[in-house]
N, C-alpha and C. Protein backbone atom coordinates (compact mmCIF):
# COMPACT_ATOMS: atom_id res chain seq x y z
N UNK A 1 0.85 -1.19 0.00
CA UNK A 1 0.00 0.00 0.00
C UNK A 1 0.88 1.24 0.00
N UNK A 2 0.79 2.46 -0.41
CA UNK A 2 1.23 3.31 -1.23
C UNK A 2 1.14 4.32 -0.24
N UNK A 3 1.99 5.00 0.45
CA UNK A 3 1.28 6.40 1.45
C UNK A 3 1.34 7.39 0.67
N UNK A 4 0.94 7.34 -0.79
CA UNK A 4 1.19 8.40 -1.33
C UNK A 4 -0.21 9.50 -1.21
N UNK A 5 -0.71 10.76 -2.11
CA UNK A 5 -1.58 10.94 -1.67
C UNK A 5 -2.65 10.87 -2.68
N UNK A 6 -2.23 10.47 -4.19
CA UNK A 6 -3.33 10.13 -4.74
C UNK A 6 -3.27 9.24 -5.89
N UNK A 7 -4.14 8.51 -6.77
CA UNK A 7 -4.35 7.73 -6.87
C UNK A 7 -3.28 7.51 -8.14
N UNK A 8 -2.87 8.25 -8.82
CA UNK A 8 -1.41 8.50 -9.71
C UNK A 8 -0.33 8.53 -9.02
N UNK A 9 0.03 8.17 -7.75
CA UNK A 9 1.12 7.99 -7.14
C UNK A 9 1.61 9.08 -6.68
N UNK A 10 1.55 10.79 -7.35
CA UNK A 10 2.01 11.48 -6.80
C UNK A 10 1.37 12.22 -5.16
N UNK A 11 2.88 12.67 -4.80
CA UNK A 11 2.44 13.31 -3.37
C UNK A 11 2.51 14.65 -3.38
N UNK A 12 2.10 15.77 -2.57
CA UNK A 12 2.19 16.89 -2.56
C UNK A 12 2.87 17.53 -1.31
N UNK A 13 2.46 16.72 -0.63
CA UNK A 13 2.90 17.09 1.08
C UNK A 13 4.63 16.38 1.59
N UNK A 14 5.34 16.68 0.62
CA UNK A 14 6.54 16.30 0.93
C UNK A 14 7.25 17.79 0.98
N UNK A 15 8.45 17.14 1.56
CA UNK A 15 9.37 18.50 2.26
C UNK A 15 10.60 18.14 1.97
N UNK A 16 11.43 19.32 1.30
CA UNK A 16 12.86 18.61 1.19
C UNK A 16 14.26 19.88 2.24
N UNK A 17 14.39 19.25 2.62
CA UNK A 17 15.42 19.75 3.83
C UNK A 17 17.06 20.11 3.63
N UNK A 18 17.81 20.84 3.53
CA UNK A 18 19.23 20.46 3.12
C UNK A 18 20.11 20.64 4.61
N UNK A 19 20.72 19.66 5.08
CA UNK A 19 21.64 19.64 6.07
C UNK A 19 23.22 19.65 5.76
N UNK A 20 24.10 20.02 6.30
CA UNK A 20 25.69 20.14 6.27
C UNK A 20 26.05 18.73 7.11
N UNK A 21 26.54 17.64 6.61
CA UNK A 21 27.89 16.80 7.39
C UNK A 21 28.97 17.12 7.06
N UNK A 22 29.97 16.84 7.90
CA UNK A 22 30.99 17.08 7.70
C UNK A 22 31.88 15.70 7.85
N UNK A 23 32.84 15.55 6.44
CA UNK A 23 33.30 14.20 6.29
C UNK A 23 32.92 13.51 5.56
N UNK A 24 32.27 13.70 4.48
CA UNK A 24 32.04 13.28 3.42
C UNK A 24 32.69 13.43 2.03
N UNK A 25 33.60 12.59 2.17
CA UNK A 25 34.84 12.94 1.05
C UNK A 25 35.07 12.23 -0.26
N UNK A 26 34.44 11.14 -0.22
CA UNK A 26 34.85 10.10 -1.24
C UNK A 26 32.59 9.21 -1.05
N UNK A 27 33.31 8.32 -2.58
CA UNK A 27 31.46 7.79 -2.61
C UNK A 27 31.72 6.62 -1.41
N UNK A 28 32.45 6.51 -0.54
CA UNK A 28 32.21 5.05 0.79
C UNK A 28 31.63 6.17 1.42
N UNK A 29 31.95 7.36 1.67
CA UNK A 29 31.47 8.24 2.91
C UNK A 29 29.28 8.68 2.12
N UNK A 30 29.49 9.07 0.86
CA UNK A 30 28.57 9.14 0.52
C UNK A 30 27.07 7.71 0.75
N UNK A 31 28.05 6.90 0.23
CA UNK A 31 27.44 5.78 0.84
C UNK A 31 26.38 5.09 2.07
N UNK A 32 27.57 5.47 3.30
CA UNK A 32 27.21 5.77 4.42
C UNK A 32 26.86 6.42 4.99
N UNK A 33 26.87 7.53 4.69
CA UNK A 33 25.15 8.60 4.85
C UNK A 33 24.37 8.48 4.63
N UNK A 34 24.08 8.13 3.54
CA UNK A 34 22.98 7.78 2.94
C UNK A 34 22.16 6.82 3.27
N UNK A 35 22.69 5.66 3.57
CA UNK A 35 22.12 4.31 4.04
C UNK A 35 21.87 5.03 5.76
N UNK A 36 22.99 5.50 6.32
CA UNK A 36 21.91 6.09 8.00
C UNK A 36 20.96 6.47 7.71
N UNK A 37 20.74 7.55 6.59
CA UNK A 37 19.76 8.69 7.08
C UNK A 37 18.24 7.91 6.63
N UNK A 38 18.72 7.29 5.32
CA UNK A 38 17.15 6.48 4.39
C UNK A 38 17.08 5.46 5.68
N UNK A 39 17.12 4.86 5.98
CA UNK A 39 16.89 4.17 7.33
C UNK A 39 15.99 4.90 8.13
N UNK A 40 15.84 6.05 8.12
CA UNK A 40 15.13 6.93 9.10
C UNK A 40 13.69 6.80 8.77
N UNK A 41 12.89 6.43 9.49
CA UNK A 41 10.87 6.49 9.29
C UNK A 41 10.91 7.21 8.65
N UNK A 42 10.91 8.55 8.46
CA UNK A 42 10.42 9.36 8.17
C UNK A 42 10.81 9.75 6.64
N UNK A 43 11.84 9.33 6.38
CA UNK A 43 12.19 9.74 4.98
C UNK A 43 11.65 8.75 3.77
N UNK A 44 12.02 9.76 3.29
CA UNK A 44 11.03 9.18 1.50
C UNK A 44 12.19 8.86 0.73
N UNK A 45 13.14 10.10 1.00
CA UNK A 45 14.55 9.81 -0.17
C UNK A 45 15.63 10.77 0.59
N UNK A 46 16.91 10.45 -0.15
CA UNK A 46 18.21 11.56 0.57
C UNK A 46 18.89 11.43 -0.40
N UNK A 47 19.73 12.71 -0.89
CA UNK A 47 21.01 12.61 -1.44
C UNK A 47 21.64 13.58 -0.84
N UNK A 48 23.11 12.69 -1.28
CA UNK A 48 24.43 13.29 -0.07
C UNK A 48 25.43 13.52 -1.12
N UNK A 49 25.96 14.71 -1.19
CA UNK A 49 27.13 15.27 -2.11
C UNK A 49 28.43 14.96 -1.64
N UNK A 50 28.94 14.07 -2.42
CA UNK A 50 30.38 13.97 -2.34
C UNK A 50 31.56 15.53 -2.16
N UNK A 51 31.81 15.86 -1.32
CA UNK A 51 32.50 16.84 -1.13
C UNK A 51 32.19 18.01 -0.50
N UNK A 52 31.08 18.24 -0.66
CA UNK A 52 30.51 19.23 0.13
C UNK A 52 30.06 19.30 1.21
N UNK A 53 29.59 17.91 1.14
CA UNK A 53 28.56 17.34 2.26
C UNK A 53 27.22 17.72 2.82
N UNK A 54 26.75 18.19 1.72
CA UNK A 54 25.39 18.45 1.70
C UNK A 54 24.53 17.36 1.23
N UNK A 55 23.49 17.31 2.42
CA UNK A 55 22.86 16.17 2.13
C UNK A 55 21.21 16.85 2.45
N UNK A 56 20.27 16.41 1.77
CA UNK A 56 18.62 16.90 1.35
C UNK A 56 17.92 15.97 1.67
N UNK A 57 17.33 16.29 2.45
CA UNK A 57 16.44 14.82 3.08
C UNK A 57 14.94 15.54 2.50
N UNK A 58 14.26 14.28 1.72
CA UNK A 58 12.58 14.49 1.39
C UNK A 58 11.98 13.80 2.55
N UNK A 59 11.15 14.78 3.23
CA UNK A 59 10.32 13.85 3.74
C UNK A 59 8.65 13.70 3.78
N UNK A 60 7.70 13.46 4.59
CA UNK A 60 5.95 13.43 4.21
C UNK A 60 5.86 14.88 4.71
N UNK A 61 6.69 15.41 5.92
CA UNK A 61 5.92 16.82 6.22
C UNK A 61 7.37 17.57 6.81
N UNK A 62 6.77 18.79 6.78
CA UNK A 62 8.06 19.16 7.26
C UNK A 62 9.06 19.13 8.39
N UNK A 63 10.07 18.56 8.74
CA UNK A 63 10.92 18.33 9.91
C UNK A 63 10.71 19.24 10.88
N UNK A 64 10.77 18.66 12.04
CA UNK A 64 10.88 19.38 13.46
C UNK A 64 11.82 19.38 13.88
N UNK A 65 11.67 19.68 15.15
CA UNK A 65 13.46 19.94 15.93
C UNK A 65 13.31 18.63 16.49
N UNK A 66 12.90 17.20 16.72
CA UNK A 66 12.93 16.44 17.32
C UNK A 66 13.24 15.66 15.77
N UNK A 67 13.08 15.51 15.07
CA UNK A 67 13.74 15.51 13.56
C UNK A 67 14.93 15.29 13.38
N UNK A 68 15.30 17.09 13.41
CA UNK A 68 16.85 17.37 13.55
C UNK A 68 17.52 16.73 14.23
N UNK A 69 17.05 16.52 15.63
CA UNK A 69 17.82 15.63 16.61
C UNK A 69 18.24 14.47 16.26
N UNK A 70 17.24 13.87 16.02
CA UNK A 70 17.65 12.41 15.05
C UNK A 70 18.57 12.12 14.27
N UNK A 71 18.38 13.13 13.67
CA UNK A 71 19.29 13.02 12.28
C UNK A 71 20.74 13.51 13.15
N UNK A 72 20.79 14.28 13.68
CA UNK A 72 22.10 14.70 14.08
C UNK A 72 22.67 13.18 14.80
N UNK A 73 21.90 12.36 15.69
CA UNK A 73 22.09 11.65 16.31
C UNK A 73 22.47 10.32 15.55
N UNK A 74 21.82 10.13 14.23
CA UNK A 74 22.32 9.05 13.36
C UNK A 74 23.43 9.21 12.49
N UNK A 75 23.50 10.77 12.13
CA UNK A 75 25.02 11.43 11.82
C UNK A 75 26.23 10.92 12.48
N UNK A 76 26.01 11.40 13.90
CA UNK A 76 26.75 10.99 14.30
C UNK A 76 27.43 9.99 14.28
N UNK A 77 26.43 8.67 14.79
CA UNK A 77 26.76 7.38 15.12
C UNK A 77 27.54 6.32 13.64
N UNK A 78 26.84 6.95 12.63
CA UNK A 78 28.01 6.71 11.27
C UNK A 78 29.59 7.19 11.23
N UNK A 79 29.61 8.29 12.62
CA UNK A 79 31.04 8.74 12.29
C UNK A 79 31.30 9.79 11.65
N UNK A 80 30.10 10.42 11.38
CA UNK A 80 30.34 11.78 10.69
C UNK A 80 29.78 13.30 11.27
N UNK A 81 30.30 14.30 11.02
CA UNK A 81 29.96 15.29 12.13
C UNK A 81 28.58 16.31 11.24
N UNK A 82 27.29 16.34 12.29
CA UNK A 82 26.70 16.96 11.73
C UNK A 82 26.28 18.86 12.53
N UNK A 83 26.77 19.12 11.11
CA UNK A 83 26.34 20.91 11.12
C UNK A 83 25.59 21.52 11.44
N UNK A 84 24.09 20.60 11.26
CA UNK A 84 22.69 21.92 10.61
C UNK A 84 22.52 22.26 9.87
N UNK A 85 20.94 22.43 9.43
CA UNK A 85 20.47 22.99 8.85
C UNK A 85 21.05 24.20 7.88
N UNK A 86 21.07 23.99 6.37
CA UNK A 86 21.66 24.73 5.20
C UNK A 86 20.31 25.68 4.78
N UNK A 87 20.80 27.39 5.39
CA UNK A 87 19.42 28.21 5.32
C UNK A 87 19.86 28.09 3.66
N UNK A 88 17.93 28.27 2.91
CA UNK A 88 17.29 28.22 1.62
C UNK A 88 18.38 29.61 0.71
């Protein structure tokens, strides 16, 4: 079953977020961001930039600070240092 929101698959109520890690240097580090963060309930999708370390999390609504926490907290535990929130 589909949590999307209508009957063509598309959704409307998604949110895309951009966060800073730091340590993301090569595609193993890309890798492993990626696989923490998509692991997360809440996400739909992520991509993580090799070098910059900007990573965009989609999710169903928009992130909270109990969110952020998370994510900082699964950042972490991969070994990589997280920044915050990349203002628009």
């Amino acid at each position: 079953m589909s949590d999307c929101c209508t009957p063509d698959g598309s959704c409307h109520t998604t949110a895309r977020t951009t966060y800073q890690v730091e340590g993301v240097g090569s595609a193993h580090c890309q890798g492993v961001v990626a696989k923490a963060v998509g692991a997360l309930d809440d996400v739909k999708a992520v991509e993580v930039e090799i070098g910059t370390g900007l990573v965009t999390v989609t999710t169903a609504a928009a992130p909270d600070e109990a969110f952020d926490e998370l994510l900082a907290k699964t950042v972490d535990e991969a070994g990589y240092g997280f920044a915050g929130r990349v203002s628009a």
